[in-house]
C-alpha atoms as a PDB file:
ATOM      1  CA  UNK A   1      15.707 -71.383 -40.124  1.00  0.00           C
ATOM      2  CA  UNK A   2      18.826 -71.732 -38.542  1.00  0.00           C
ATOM      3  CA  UNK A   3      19.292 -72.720 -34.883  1.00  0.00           C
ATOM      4  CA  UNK A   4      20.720 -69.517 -34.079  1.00  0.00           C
ATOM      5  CA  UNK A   5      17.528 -67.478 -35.399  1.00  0.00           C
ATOM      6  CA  UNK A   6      15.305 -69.655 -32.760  1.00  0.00           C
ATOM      7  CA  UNK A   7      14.834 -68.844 -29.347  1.00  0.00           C
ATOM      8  CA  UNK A   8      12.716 -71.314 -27.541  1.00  0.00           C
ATOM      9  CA  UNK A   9      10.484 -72.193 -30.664  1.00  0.00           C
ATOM     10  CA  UNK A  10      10.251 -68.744 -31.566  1.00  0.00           C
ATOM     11  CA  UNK A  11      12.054 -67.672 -35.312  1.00  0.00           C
ATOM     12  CA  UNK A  12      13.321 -64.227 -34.582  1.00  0.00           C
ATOM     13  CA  UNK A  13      11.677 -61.851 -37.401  1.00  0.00           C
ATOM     14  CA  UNK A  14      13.932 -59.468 -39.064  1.00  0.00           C
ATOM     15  CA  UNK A  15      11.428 -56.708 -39.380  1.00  0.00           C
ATOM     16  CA  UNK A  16      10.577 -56.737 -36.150  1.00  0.00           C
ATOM     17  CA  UNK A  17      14.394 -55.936 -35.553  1.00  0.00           C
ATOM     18  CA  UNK A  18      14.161 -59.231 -32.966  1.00  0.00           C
ATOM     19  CA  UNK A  19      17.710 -59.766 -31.328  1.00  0.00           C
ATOM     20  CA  UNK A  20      16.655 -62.191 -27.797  1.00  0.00           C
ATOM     21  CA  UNK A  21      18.738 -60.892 -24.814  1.00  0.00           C
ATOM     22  CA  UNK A  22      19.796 -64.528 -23.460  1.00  0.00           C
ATOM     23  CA  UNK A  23      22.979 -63.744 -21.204  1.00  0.00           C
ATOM     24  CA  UNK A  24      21.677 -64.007 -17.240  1.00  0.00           C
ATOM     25  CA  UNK A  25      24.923 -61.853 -16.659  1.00  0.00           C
ATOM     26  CA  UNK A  26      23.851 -59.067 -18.850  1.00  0.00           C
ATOM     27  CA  UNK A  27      20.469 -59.284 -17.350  1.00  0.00           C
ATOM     28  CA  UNK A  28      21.137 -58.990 -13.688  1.00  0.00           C
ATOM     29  CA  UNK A  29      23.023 -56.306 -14.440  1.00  0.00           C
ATOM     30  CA  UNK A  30      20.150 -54.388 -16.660  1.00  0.00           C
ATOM     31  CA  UNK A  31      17.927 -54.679 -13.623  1.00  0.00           C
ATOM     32  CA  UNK A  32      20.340 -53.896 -11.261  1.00  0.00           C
ATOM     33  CA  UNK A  33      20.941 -50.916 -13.296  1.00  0.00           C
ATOM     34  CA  UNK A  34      17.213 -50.145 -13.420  1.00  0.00           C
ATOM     35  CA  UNK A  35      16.479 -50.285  -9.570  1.00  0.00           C
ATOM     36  CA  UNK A  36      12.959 -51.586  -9.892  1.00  0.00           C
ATOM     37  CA  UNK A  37      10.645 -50.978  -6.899  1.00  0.00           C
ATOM     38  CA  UNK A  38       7.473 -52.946  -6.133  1.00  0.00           C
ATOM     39  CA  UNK A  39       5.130 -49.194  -6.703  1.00  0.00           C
ATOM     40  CA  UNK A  40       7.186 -48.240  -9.952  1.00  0.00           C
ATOM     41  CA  UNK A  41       5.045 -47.319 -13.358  1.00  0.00           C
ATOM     42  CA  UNK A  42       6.813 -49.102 -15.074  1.00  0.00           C
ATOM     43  CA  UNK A  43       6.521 -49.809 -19.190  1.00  0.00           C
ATOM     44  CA  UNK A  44       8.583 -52.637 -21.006  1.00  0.00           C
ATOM     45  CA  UNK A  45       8.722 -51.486 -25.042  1.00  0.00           C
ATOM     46  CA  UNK A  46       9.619 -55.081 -26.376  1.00  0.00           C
ATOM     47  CA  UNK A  47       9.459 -57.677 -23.999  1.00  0.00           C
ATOM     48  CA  UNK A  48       9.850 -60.482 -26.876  1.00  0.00           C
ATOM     49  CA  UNK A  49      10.371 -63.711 -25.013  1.00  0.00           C
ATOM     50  CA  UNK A  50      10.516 -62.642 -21.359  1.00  0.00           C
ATOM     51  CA  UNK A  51      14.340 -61.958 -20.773  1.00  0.00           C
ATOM     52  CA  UNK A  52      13.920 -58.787 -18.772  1.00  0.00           C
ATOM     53  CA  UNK A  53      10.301 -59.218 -17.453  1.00  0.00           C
ATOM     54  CA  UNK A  54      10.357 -62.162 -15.641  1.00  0.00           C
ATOM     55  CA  UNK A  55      13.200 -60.549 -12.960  1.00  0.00           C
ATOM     56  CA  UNK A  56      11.202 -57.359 -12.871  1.00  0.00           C
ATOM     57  CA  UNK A  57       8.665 -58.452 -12.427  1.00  0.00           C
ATOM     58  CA  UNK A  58      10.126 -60.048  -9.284  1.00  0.00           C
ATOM     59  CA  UNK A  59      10.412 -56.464  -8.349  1.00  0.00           C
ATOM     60  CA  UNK A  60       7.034 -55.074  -9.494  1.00  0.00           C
ATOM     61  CA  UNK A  61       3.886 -55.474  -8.277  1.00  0.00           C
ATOM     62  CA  UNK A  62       2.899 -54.524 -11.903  1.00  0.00           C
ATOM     63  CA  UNK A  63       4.423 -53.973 -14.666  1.00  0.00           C
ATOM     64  CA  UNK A  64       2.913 -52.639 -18.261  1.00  0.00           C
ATOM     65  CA  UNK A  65       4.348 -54.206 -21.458  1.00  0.00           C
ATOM     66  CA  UNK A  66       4.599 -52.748 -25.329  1.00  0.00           C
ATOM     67  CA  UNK A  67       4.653 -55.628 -27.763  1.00  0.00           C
ATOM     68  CA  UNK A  68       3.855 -55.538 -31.502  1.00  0.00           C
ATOM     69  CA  UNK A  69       4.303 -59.077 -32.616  1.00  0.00           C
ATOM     70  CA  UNK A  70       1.106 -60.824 -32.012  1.00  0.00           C
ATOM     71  CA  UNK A  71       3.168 -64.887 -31.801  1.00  0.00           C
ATOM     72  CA  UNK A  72       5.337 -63.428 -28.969  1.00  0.00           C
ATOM     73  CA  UNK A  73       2.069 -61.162 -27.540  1.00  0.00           C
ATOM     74  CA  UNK A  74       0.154 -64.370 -26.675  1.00  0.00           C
ATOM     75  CA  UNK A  75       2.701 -66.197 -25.557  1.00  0.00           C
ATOM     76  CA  UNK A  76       3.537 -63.592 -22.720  1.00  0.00           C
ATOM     77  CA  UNK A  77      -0.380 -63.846 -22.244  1.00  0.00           C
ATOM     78  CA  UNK A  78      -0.361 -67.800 -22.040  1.00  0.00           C
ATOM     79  CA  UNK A  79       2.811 -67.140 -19.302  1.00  0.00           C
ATOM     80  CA  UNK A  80       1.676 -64.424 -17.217  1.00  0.00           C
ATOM     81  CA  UNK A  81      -0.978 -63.303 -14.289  1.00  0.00           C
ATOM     82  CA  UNK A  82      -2.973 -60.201 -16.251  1.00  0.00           C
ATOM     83  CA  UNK A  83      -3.060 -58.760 -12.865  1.00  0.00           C
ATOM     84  CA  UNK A  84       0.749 -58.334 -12.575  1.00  0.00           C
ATOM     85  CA  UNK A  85       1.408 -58.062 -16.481  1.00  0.00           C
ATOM     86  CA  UNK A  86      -0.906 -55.561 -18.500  1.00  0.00           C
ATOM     87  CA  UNK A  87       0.106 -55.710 -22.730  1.00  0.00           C
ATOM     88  CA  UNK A  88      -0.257 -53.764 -25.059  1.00  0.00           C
ATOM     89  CA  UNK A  89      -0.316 -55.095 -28.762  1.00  0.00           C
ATOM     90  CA  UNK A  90       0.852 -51.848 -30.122  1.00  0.00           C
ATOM     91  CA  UNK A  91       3.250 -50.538 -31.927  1.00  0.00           C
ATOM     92  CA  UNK A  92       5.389 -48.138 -29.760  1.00  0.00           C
ATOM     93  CA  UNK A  93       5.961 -45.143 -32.264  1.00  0.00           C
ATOM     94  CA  UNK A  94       2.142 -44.584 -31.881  1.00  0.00           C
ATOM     95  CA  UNK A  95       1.383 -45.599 -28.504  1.00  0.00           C
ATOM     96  CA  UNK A  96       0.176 -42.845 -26.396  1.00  0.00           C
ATOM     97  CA  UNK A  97       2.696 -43.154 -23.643  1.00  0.00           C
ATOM     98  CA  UNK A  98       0.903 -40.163 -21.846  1.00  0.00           C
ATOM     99  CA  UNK A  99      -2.238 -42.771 -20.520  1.00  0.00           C
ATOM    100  CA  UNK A 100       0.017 -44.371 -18.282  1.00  0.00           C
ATOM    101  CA  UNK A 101       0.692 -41.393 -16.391  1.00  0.00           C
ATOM    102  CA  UNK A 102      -2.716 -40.092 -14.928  1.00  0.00           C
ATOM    103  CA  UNK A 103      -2.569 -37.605 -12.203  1.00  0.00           C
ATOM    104  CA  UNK A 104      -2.186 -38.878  -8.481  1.00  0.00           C
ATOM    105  CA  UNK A 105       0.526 -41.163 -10.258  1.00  0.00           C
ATOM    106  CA  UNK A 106       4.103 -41.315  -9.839  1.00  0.00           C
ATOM    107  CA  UNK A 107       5.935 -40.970 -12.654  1.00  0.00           C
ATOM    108  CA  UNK A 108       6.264 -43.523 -15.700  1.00  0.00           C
ATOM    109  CA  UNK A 109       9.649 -45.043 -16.265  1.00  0.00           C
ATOM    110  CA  UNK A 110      10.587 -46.879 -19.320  1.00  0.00           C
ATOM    111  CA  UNK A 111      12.659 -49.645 -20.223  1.00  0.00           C
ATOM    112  CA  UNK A 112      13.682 -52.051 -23.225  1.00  0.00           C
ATOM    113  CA  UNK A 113      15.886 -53.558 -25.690  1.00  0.00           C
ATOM    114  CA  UNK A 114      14.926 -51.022 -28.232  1.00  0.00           C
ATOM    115  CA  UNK A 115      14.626 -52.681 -32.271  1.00  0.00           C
ATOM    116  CA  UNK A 116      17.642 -51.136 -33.667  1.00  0.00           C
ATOM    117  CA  UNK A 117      15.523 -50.181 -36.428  1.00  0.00           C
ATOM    118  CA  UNK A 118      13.063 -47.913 -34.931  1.00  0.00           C
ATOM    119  CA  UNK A 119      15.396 -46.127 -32.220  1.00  0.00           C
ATOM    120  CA  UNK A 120      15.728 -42.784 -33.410  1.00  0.00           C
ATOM    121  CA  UNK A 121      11.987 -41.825 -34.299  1.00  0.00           C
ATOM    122  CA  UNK A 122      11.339 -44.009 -31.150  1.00  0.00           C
ATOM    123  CA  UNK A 123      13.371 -41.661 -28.896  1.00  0.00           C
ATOM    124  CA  UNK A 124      11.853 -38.606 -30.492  1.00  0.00           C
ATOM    125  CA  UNK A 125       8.602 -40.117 -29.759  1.00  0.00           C
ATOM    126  CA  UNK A 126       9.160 -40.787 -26.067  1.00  0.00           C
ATOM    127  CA  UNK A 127      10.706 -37.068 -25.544  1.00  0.00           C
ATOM    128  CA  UNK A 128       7.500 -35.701 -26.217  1.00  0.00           C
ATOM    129  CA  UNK A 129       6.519 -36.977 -22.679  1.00  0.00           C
ATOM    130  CA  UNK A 130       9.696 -36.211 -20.790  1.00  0.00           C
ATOM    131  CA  UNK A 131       7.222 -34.358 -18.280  1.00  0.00           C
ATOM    132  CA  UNK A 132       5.930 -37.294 -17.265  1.00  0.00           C
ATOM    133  CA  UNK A 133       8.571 -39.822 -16.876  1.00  0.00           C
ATOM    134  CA  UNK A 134      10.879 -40.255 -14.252  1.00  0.00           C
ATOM    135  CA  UNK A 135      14.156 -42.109 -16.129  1.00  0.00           C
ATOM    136  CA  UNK A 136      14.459 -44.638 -19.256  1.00  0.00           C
ATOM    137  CA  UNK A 137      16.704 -47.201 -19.692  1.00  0.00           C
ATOM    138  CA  UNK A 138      17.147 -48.328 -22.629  1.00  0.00           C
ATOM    139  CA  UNK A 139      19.586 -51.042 -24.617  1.00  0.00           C
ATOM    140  CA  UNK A 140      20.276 -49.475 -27.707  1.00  0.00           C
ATOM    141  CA  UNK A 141      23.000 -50.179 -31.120  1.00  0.00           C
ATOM    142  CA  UNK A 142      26.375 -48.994 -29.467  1.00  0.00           C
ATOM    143  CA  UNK A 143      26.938 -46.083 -32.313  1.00  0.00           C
ATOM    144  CA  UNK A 144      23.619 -44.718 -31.483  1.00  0.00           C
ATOM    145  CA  UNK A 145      24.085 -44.509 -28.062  1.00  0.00           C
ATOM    146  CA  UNK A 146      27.691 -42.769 -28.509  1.00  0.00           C
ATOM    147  CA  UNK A 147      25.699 -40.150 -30.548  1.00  0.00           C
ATOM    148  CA  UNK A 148      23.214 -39.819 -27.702  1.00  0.00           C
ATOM    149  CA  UNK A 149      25.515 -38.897 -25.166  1.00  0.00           C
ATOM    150  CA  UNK A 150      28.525 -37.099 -27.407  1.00  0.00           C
ATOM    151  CA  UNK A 151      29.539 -33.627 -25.850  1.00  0.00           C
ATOM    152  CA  UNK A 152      29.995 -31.006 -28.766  1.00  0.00           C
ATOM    153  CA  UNK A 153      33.173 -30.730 -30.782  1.00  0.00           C
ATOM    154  CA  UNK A 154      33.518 -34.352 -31.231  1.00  0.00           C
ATOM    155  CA  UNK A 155      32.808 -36.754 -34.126  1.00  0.00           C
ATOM    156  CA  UNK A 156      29.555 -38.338 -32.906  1.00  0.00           C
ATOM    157  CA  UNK A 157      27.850 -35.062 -31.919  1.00  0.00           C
ATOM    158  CA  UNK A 158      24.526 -34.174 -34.164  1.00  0.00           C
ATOM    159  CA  UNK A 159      20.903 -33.464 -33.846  1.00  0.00           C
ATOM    160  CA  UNK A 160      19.989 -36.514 -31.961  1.00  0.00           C
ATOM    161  CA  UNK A 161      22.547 -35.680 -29.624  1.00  0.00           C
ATOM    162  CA  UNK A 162      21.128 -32.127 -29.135  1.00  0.00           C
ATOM    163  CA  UNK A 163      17.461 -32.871 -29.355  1.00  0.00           C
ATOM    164  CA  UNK A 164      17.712 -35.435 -26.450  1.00  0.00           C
ATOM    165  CA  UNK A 165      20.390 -33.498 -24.446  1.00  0.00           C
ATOM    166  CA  UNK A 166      18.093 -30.712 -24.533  1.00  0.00           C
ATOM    167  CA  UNK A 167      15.515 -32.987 -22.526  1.00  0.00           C
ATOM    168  CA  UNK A 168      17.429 -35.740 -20.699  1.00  0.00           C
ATOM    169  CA  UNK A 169      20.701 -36.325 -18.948  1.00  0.00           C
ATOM    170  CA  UNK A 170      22.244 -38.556 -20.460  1.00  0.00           C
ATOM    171  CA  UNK A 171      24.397 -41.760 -19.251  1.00  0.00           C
ATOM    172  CA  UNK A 172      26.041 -44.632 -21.028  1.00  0.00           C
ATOM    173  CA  UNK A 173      26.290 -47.459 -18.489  1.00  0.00           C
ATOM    174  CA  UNK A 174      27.865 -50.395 -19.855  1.00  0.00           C
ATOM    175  CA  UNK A 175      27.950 -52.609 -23.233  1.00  0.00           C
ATOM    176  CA  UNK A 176      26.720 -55.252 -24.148  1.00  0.00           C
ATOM    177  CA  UNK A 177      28.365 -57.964 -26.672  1.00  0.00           C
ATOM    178  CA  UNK A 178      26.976 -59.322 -29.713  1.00  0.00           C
ATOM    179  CA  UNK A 179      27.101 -62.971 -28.081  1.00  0.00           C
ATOM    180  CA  UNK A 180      24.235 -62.063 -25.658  1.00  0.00           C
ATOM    181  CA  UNK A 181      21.705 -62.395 -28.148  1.00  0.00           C
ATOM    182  CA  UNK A 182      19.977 -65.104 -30.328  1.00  0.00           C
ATOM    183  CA  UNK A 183      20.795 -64.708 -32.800  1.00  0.00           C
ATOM    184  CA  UNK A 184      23.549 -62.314 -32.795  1.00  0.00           C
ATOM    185  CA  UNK A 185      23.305 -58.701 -34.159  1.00  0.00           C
ATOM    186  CA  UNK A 186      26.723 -57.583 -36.353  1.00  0.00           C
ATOM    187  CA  UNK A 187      27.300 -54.721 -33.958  1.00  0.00           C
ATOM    188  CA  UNK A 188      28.061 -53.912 -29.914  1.00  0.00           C
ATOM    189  CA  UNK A 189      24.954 -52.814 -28.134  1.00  0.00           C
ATOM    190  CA  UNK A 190      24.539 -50.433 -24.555  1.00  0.00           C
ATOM    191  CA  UNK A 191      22.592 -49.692 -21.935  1.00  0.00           C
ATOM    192  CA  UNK A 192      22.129 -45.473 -21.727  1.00  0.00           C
ATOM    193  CA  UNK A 193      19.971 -44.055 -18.949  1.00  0.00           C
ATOM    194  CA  UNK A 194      17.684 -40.497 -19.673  1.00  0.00           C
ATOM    195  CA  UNK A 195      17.100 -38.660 -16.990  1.00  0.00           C
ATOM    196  CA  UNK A 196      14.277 -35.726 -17.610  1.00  0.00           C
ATOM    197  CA  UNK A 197      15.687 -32.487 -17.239  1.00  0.00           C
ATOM    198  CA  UNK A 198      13.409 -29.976 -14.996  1.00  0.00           C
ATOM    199  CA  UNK A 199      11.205 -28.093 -17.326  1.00  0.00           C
ATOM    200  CA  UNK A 200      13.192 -24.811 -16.053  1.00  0.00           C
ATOM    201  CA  UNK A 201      16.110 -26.059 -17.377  1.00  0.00           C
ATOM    202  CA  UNK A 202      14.049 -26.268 -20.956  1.00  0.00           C
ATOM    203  CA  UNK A 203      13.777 -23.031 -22.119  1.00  0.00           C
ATOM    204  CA  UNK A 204      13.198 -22.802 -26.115  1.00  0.00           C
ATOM    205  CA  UNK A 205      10.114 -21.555 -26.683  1.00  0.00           C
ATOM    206  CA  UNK A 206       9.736 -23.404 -30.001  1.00  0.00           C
ATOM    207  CA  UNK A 207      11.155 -26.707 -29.566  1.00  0.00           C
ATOM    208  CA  UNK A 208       9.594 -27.382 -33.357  1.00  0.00           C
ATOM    209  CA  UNK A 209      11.879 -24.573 -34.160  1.00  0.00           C
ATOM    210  CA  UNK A 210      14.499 -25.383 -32.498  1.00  0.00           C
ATOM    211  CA  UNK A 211      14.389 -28.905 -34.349  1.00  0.00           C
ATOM    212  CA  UNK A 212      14.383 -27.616 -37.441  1.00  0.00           C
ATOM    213  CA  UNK A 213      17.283 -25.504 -36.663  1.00  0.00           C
ATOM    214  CA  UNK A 214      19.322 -28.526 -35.460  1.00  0.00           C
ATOM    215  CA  UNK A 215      18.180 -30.395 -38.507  1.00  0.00           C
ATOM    216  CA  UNK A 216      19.740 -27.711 -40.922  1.00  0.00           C
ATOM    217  CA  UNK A 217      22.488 -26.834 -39.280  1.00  0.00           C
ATOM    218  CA  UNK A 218      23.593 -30.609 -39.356  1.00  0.00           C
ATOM    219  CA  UNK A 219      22.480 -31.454 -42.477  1.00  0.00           C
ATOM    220  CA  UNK A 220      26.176 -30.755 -44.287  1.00  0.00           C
ATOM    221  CA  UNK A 221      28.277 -31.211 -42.048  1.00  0.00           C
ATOM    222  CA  UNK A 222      31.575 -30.045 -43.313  1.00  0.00           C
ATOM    223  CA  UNK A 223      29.638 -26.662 -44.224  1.00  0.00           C
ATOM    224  CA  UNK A 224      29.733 -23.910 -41.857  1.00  0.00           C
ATOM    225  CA  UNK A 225      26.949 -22.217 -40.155  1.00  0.00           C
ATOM    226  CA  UNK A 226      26.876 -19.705 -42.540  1.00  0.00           C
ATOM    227  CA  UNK A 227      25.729 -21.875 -45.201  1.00  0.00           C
ATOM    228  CA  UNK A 228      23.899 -24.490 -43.149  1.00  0.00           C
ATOM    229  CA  UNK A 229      21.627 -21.544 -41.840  1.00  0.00           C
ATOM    230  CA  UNK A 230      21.719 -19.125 -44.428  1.00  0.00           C
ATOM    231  CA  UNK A 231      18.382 -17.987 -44.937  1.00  0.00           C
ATOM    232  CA  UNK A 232      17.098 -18.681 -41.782  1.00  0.00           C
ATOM    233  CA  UNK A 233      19.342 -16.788 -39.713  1.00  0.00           C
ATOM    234  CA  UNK A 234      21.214 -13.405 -40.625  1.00  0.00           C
ATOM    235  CA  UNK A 235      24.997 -12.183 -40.107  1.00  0.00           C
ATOM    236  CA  UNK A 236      23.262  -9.345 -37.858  1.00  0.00           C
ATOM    237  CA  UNK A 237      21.640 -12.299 -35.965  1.00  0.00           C
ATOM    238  CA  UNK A 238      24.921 -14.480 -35.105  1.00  0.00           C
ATOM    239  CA  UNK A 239      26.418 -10.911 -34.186  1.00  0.00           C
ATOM    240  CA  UNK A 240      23.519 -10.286 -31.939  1.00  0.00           C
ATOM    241  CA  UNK A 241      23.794 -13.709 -30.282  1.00  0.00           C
ATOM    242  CA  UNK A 242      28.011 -14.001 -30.503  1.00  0.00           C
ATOM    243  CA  UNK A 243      28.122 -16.810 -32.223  1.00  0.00           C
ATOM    244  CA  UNK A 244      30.951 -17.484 -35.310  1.00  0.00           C
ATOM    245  CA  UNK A 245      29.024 -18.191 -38.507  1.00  0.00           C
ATOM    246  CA  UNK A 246      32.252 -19.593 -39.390  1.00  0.00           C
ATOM    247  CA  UNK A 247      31.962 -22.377 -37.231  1.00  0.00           C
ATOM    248  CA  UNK A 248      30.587 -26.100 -38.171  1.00  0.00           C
ATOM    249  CA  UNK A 249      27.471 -26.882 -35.577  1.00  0.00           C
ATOM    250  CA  UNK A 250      29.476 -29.648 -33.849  1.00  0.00           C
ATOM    251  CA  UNK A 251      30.907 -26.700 -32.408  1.00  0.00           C
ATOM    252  CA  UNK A 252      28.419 -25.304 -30.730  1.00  0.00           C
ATOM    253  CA  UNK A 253      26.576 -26.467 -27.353  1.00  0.00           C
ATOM    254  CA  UNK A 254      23.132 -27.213 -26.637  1.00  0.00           C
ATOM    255  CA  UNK A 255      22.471 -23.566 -25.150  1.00  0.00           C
ATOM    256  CA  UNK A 256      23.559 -22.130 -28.218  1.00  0.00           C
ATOM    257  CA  UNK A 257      21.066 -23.577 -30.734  1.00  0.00           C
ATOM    258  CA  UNK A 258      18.172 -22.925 -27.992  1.00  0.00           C
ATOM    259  CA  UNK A 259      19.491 -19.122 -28.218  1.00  0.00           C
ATOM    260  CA  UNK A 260      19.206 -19.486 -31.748  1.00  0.00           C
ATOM    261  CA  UNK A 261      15.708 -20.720 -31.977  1.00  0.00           C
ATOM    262  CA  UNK A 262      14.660 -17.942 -28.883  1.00  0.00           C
ATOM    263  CA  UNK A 263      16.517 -15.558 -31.083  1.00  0.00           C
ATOM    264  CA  UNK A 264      14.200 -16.031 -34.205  1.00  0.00           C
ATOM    265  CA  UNK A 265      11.259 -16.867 -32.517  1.00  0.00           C
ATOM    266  CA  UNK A 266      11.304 -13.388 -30.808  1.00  0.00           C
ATOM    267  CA  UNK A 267      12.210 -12.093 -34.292  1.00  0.00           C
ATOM    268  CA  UNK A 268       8.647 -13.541 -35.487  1.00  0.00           C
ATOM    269  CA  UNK A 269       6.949 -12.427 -33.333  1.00  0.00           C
ATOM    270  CA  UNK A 270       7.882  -9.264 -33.346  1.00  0.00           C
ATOM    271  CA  UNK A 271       7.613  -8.724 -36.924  1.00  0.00           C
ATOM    272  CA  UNK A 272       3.750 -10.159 -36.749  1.00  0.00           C
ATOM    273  CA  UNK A 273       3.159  -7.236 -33.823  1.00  0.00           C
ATOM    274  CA  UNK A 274       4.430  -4.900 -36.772  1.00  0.00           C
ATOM    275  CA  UNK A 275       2.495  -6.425 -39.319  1.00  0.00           C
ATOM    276  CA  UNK A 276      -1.081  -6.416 -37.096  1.00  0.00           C
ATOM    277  CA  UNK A 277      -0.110  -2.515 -36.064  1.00  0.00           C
ATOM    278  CA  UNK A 278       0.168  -1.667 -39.619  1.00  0.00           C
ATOM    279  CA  UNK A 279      -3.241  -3.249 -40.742  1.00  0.00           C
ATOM    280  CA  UNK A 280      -4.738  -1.667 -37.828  1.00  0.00           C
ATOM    281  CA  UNK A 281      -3.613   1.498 -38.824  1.00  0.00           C
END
């Protein structure tokens, strides 16, 4: 192993997705950026050799930690007071982020260097409790973060962009360079904050369904709307809502795909009404 794949005795493990933040620059500015305060609930998703929890947890007067290589797991153990550092051994994409948030709590916030190969399902994972967090921060691959935070009409825009946008506000802060890390990733990373929307402000009724839609109508996308969404939703139906079928879905804005799922979902359920009324009868 190379001297560039260790980080104080530790060989960084491709599958793992291990890239060690090493840069004290870089990392005053992450915390700086997070605003940690000694009450916070406050979750680290891959704390791998320390870089970010040792200054929060100059912050914290606890701080929970998500990591899923048993090597680096017990060495945080070996390092730190179990009193001021709880860990999990668990993989993230099944963790149950929802425990950490009983009632009479303030809200959780997460942070991390997030394994580039994991991010998306990770993201989609941690939406399901936007309720109960308060913010992430997160360091994320450059080009995924772009796609995060794209507005619509441009080139990065696409269901992740939607599906998050529809629960967070999003903010790219700053990058980060390849020469941060041991060893160094091929690519730019950056640091995006998600802010929870109010649950007001989410209004599809079927956020399955509205998935799905996003999913098809980005799944060609040089194809119009038409043919992305033909059999799911009908000429009468873009009429009804005012929306060009002849458009590509980077065009359209987050409200319009939630009108689209509302849209069919009241369809449904009125044609189940009909179809119960006519049994009845």
């Amino acid at each position: 192993m190379s001297e560039n794949a260790r980080v104080s005795g530790h060989a960084a493990r491709r599958r793992f997705g291990q890239n060690f933040l090493i840069d004290p620059y870089i990392i005053a500015r992450i915390v700086a950026a997070i605003r940690p305060q000694a009450d916070d609930v406050m979750v680290e998703i891959g704390p791998g050799l320390g870089a970010l929890t040792v200054p929060l947890l100059e912050h914290l007067d606890r701080l929970h930690a998500m990591e899923i290589d048993r090597d680096l797991a017990a060495r945080l153990r070996e390092h730190y007071d179990p009193a001021r550092l709880t860990l999990y051994e668990s993989d993230a994409l099944e963790f149950d982020f929802g425990k950490l948030c009983a009632e009479n709590r303030p809200l959780l916030r997460v942070v991390g260097n997030l394994p580039y190969n994991i991010s998306t399902p990770l993201l989609f994972h941690l939406a399901c409790f936007a309720g109960r967090l308060r913010d992430l921060t997160f360091m994320l691959q450059k080009e995924v973060v772009m796609r995060m935070v794209a507005a619509p009409g441009t080139a990065d825009y696409g269901r992740l962009s939607v599906m998050l946008q529809y629960r967070f506000r999003m903010e790219r802060l700053f990058d980060v360079p390849p020469g941060a890390f041991r060893p160094a990733p091929k690519v730019t990373s950056s640091i995006v904050r998600m802010t929870p929307l109010p649950a007001a402000e989410c209004q599809a009724r079927d956020e399955a369904l509205l998935g799905r839609i996003a999913a098809a109508a980005f799944s060609q996308r040089r194809k119009t709307l038409r043919n992305t969404l033909r059999g799911i939703l009908s000429e009468p139906g873009f009429a009804t809502l005012g929306i060009d079928p002849g458009l590509r879905a980077e065009r359209l804005a987050v409200a319009d795909f939630v009108a689209m799922a509302n849209y069919l979902d009241a369809q449904a359920a009125r044609a189940q009404t009909s179809n119960s009324s006519t049994t009845g009868a």
